[in-house]
N, C-alpha and C. Protein backbone atom coordinates (compact mmCIF):
# COMPACT_ATOMS: atom_id res chain seq x y z
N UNK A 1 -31.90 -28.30 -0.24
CA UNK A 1 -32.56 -27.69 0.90
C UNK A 1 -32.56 -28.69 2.05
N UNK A 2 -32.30 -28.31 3.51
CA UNK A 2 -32.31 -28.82 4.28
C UNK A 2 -33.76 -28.68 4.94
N UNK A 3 -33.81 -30.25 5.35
CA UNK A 3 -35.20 -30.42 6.37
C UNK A 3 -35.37 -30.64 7.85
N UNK A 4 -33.79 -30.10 8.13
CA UNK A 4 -33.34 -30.55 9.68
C UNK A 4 -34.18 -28.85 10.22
N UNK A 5 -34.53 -29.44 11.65
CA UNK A 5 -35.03 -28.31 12.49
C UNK A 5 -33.88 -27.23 12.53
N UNK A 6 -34.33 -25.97 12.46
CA UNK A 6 -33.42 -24.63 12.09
C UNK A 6 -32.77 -24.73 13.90
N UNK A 7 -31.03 -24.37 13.60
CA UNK A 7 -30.89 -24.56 15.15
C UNK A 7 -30.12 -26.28 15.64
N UNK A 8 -30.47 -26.88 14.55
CA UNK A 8 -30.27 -28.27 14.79
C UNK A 8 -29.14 -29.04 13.78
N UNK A 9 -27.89 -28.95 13.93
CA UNK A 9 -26.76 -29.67 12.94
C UNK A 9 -27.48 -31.31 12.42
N UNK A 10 -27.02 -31.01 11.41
CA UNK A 10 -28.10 -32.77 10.75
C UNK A 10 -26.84 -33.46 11.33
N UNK A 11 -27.11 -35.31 11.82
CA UNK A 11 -26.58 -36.22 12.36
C UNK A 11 -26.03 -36.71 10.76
N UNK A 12 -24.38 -36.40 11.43
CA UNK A 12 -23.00 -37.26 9.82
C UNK A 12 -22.40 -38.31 10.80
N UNK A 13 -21.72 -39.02 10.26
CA UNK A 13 -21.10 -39.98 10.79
C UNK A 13 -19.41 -39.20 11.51
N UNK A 14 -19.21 -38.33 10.61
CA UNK A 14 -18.36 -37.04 11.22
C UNK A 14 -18.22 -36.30 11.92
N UNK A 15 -19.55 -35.95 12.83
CA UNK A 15 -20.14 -34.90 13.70
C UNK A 15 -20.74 -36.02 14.85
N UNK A 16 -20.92 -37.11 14.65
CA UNK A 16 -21.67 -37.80 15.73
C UNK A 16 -21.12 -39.09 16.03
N UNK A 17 -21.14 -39.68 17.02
CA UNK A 17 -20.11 -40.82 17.82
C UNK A 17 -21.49 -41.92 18.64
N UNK A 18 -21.14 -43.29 18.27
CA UNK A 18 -22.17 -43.95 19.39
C UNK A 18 -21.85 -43.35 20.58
N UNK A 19 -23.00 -43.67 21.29
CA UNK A 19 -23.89 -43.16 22.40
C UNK A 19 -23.83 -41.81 22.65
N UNK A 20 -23.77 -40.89 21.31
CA UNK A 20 -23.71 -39.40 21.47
C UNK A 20 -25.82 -39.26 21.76
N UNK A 21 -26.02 -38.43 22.24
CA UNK A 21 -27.77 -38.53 22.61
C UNK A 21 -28.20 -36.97 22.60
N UNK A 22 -29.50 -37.09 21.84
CA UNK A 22 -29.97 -35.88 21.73
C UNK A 22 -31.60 -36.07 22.84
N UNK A 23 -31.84 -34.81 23.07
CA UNK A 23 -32.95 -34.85 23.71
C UNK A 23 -33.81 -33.66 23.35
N UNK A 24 -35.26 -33.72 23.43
CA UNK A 24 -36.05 -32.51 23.52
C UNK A 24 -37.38 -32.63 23.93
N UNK A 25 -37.77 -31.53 24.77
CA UNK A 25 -39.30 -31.96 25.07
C UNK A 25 -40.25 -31.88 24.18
N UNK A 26 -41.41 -32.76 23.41
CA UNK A 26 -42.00 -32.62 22.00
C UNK A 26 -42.83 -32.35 22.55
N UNK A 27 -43.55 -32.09 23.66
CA UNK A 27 -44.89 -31.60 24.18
C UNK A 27 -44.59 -31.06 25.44
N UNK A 28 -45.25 -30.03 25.69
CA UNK A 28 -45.64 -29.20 27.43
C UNK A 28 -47.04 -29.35 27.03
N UNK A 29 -47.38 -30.01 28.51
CA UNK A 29 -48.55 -29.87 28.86
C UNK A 29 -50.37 -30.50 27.75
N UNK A 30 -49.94 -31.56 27.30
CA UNK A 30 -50.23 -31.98 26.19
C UNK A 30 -51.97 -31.54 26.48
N UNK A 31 -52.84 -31.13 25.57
CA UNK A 31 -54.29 -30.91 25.67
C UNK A 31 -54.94 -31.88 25.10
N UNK A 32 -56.11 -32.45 25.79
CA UNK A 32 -57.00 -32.89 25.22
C UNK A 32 -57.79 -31.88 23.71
N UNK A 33 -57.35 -30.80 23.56
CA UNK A 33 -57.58 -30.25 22.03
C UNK A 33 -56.64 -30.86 21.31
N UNK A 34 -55.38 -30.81 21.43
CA UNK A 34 -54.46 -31.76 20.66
C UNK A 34 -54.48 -33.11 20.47
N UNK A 35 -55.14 -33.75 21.24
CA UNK A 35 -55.78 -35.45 21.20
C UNK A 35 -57.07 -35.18 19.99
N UNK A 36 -57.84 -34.38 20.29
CA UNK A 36 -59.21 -34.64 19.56
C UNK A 36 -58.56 -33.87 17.67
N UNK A 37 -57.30 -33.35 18.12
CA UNK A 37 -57.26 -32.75 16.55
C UNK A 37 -56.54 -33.61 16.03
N UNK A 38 -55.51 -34.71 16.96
CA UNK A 38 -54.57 -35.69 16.12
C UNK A 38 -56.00 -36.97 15.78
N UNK A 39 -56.77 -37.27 16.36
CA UNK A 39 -58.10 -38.04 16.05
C UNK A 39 -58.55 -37.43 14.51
N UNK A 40 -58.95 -36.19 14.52
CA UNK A 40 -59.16 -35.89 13.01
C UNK A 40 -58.45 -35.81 12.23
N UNK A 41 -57.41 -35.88 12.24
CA UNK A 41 -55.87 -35.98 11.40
C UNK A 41 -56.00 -37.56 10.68
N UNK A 42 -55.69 -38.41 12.11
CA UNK A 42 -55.36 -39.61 11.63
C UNK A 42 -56.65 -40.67 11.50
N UNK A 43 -58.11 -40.04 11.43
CA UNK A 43 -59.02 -40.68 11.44
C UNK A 43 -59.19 -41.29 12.73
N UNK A 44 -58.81 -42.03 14.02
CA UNK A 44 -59.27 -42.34 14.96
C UNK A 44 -59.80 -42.02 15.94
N UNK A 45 -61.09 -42.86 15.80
CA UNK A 45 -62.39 -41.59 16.74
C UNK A 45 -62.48 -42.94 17.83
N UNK A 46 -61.81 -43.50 18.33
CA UNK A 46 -62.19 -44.54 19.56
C UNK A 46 -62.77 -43.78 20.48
N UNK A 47 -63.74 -43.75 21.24
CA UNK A 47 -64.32 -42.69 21.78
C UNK A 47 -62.81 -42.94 23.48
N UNK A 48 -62.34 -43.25 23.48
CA UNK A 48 -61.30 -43.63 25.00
C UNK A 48 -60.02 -42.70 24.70
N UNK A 49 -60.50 -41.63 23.64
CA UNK A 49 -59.78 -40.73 23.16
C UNK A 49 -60.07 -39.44 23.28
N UNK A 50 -62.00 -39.72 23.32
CA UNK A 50 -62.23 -38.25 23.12
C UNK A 50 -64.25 -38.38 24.45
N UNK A 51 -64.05 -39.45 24.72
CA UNK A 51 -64.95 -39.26 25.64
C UNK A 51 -65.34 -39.79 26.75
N UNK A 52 -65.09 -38.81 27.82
CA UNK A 52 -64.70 -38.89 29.46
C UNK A 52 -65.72 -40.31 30.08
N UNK A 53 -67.11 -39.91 29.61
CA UNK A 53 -67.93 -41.26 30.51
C UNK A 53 -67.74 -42.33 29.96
N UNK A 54 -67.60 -42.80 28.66
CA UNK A 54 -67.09 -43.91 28.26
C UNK A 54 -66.13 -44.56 29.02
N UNK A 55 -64.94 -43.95 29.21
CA UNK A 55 -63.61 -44.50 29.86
C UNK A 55 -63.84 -44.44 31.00
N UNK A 56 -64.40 -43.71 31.77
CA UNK A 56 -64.98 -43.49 33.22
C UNK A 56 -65.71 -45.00 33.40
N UNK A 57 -66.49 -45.43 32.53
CA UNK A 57 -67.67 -46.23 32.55
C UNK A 57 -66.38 -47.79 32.52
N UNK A 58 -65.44 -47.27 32.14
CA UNK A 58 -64.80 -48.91 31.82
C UNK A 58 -63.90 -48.72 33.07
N UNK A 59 -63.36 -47.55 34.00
CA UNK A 59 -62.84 -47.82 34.70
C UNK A 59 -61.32 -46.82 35.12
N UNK A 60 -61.44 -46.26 34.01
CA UNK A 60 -60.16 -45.49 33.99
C UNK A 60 -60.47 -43.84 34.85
N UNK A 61 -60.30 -44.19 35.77
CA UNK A 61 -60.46 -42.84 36.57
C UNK A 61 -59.60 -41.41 36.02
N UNK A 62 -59.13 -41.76 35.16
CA UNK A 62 -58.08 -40.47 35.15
C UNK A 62 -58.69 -39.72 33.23
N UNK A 63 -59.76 -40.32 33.20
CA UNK A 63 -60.21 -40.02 32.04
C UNK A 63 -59.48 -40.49 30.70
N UNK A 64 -59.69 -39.70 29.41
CA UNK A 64 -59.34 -39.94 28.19
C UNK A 64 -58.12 -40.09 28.17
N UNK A 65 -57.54 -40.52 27.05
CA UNK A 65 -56.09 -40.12 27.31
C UNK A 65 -55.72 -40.56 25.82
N UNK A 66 -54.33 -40.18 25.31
CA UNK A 66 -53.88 -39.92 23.92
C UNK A 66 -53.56 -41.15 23.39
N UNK A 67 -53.47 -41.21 21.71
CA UNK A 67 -53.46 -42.13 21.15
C UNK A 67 -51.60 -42.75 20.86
N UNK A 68 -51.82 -43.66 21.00
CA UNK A 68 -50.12 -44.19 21.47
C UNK A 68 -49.69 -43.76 19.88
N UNK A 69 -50.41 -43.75 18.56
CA UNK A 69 -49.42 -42.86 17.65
C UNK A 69 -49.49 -41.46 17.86
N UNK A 70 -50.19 -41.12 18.38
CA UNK A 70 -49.90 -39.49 18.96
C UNK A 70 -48.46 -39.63 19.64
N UNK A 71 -48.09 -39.99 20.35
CA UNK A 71 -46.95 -40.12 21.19
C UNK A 71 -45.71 -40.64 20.02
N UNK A 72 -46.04 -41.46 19.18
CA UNK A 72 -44.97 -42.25 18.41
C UNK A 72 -45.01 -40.85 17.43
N UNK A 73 -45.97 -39.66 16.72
CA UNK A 73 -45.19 -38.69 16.25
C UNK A 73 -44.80 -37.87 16.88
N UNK A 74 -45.39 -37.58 17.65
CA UNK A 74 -44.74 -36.40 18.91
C UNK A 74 -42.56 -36.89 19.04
N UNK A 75 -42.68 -38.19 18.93
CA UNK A 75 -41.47 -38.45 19.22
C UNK A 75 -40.47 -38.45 18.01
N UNK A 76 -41.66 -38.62 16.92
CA UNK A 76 -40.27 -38.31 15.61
C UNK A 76 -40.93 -37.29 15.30
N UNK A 77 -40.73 -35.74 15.86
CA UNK A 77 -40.48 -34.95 15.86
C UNK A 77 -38.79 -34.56 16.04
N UNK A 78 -38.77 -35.37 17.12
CA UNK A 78 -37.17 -35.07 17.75
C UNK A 78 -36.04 -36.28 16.53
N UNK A 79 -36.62 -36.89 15.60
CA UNK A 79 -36.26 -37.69 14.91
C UNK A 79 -35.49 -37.12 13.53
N UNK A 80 -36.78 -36.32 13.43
CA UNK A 80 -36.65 -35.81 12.16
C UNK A 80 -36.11 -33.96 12.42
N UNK A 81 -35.49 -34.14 13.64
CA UNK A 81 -35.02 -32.69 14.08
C UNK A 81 -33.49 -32.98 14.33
N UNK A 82 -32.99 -34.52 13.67
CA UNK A 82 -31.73 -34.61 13.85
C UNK A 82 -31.32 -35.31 12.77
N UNK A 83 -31.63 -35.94 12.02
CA UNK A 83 -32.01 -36.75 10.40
C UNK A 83 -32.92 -35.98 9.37
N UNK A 84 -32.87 -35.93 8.16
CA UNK A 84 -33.80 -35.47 7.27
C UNK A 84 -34.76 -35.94 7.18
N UNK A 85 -35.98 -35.90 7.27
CA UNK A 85 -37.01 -37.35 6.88
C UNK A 85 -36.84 -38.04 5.67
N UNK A 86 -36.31 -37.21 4.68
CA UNK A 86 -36.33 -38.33 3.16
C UNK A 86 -34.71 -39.06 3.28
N UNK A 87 -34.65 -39.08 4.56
CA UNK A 87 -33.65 -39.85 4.74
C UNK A 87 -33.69 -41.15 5.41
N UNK A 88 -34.81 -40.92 6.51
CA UNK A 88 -35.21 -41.99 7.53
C UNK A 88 -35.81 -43.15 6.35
N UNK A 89 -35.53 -44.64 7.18
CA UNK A 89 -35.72 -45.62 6.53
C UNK A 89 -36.63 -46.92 7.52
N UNK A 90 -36.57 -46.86 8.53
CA UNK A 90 -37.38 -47.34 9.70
C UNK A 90 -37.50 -46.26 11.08
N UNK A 91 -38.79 -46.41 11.03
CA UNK A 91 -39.02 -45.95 12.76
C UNK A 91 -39.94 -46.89 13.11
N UNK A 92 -39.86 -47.31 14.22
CA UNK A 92 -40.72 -48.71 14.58
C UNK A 92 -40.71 -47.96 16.31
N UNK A 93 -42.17 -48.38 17.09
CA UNK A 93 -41.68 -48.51 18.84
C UNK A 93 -43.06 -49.30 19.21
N UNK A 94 -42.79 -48.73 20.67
CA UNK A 94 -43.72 -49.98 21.57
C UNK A 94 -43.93 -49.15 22.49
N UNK A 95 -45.14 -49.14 22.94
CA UNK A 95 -45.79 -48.16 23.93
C UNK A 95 -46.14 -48.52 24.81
N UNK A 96 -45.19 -48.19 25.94
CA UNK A 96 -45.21 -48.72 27.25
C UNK A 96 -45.92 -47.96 28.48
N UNK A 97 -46.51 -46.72 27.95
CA UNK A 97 -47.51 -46.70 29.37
C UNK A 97 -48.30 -45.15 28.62
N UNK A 98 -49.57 -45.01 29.15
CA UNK A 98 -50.29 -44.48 28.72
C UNK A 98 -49.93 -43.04 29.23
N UNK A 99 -50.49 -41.95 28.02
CA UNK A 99 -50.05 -40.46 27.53
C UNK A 99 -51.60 -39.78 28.08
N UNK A 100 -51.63 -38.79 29.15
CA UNK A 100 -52.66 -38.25 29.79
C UNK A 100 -52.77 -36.85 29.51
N UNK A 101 -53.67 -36.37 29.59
CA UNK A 101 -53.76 -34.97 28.89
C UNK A 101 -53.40 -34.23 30.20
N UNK A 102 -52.64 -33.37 29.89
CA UNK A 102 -51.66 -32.77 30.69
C UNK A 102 -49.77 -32.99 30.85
N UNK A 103 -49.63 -33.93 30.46
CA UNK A 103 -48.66 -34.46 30.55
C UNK A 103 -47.05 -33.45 29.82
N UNK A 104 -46.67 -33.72 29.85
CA UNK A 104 -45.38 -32.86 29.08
C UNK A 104 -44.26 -34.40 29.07
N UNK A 105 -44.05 -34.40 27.20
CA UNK A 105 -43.35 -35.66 27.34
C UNK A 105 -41.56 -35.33 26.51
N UNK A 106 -41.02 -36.08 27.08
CA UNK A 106 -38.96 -35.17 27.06
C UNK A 106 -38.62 -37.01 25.75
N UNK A 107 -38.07 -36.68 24.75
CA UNK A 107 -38.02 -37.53 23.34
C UNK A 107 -36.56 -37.53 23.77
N UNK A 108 -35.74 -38.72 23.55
CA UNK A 108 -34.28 -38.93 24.01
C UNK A 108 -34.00 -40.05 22.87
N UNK A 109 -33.28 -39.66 21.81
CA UNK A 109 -32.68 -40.54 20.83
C UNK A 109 -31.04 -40.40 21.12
N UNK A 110 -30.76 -42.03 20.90
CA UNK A 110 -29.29 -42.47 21.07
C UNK A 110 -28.75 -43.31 19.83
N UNK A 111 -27.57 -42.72 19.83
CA UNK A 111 -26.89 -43.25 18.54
C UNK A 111 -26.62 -44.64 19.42
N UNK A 112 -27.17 -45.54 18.66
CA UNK A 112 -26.37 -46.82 18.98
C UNK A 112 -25.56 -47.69 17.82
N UNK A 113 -25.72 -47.59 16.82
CA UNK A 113 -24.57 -47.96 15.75
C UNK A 113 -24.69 -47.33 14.39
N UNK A 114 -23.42 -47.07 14.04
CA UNK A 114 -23.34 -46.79 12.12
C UNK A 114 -22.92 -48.18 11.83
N UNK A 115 -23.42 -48.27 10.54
CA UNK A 115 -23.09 -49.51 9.62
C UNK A 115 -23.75 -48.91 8.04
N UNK A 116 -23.21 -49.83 7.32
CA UNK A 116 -23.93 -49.47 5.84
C UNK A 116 -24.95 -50.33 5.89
N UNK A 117 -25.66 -50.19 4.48
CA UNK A 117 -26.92 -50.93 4.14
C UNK A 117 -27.03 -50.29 2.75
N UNK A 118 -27.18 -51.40 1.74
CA UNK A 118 -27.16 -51.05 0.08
C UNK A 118 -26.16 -49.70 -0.04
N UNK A 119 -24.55 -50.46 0.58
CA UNK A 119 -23.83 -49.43 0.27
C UNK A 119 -23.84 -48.07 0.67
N UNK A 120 -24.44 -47.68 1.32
CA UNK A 120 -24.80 -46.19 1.77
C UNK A 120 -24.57 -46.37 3.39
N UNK A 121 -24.05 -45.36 4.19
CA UNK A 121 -23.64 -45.41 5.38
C UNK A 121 -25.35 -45.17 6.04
N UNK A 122 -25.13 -45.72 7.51
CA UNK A 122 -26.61 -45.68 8.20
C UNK A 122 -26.64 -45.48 9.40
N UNK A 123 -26.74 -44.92 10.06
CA UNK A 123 -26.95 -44.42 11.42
C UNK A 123 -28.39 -45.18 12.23
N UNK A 124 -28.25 -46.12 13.30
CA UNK A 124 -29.64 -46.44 14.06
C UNK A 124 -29.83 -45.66 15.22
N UNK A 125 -30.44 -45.50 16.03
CA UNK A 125 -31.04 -44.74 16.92
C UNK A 125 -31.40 -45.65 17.84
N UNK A 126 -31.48 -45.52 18.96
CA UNK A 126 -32.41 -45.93 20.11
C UNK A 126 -33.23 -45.07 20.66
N UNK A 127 -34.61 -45.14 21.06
CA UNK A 127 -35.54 -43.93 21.21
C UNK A 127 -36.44 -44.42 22.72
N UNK A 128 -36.84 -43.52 23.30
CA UNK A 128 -36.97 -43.65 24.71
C UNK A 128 -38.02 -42.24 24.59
N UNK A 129 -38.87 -42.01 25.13
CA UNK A 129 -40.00 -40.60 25.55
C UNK A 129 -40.62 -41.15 26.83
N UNK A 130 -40.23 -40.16 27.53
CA UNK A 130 -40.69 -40.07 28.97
C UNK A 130 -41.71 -39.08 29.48
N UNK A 131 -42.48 -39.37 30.51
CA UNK A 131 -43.12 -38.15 31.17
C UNK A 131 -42.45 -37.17 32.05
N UNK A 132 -43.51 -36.28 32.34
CA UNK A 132 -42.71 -35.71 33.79
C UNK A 132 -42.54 -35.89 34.72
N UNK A 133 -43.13 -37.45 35.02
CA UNK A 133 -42.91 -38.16 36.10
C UNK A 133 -41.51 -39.20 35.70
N UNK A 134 -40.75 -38.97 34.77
CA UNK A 134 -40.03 -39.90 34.22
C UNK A 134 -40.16 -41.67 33.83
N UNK A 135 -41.63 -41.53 34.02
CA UNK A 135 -41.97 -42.79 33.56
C UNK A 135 -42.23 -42.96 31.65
N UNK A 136 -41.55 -44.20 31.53
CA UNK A 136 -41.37 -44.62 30.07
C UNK A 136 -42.98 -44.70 29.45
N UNK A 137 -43.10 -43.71 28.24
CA UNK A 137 -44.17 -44.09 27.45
C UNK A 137 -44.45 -44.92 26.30
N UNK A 138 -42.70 -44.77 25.73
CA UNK A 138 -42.46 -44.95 24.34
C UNK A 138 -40.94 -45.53 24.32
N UNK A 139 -40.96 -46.97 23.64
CA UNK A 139 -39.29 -46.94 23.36
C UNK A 139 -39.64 -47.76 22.03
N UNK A 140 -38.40 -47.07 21.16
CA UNK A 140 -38.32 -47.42 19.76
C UNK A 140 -36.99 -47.49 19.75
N UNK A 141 -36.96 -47.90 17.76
CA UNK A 141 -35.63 -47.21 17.36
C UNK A 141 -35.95 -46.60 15.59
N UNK A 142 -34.75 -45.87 15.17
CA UNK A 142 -35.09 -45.26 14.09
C UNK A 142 -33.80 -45.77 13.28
N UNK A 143 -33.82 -45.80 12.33
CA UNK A 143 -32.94 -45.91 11.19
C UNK A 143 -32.49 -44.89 10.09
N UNK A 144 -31.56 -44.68 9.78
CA UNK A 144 -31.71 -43.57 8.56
C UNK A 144 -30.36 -43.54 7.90
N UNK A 145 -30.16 -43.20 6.79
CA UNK A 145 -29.37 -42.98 6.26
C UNK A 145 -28.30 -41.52 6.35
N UNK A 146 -27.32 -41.52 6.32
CA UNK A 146 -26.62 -40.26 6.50
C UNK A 146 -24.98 -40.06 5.69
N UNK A 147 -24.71 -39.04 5.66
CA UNK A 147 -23.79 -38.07 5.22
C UNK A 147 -22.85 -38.86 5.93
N UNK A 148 -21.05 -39.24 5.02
CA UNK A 148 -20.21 -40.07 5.90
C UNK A 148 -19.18 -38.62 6.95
């Protein structure tokens, strides 16, 4: 059984070429209901997540705003919509500017090399999620194993 998004050819070393790049938007219009439900998901109740005078009180005029692993799954969404997940072997990133409720964020993974690893062919990724202002929120990379 396949775990690739329906619609979505899984990434082979046959079908895909460095710097071939996929893109998709993993959020429109992101809600502060979706912040306070990824908080009960993943246990983190920092209140600079889920409450306005707090963050107001420290300075952040633009209120609450989302948790940078909210953004890091939002983005392997588009990860695991081009790789299997029981295939992926690293996803690692670095969160470069803060995720505001409202926002709509566009996930852009790039093949940047095949190589093996314990014998098995491997595909890396370069990963990039932007706003709609095209400013960088998120850059990673992913690893995974694949089909030659």
């Amino acid at each position: 059984m396949t775990l690739v998004a329906k619609g979505h050819e899984e990434l082979s070393a046959s079908n895909t070429a460095v710097g071939d790049v996929r893109e998709q938007v993993v959020v429109e219009n992101l809600t502060r209901t979706q912040i306070v439900m990824y908080a009960g998901a993943s246990g983190d109740f920092h209140p600079c997540h889920s409450d306005e005078p707090f963050v107001k009180h420290l300075g952040m005029e633009r209120g609450v705003f989302a948790h940078g692993m909210l953004t890091m799954a939002l983005t392997g969404k588009l990860v695991t919509n081009w790789v299997r997940p029981d295939r992926l072997l690293r996803f690692s990133s670095s969160f470069r500017a803060q995720v505001w409720p409202g926002d709509t964020l566009t996930a852009r993974a790039t093949v940047s090399a095949f190589r093996e690893e314990n014998s098995e062919p491997v595909v890396d990724l370069a990963l990039e999620t932007r706003n709609q202002h095209g400013d960088v929120v998120l850059s990673g990379s992913a690893s995974a194993t694949i089909d030659p």
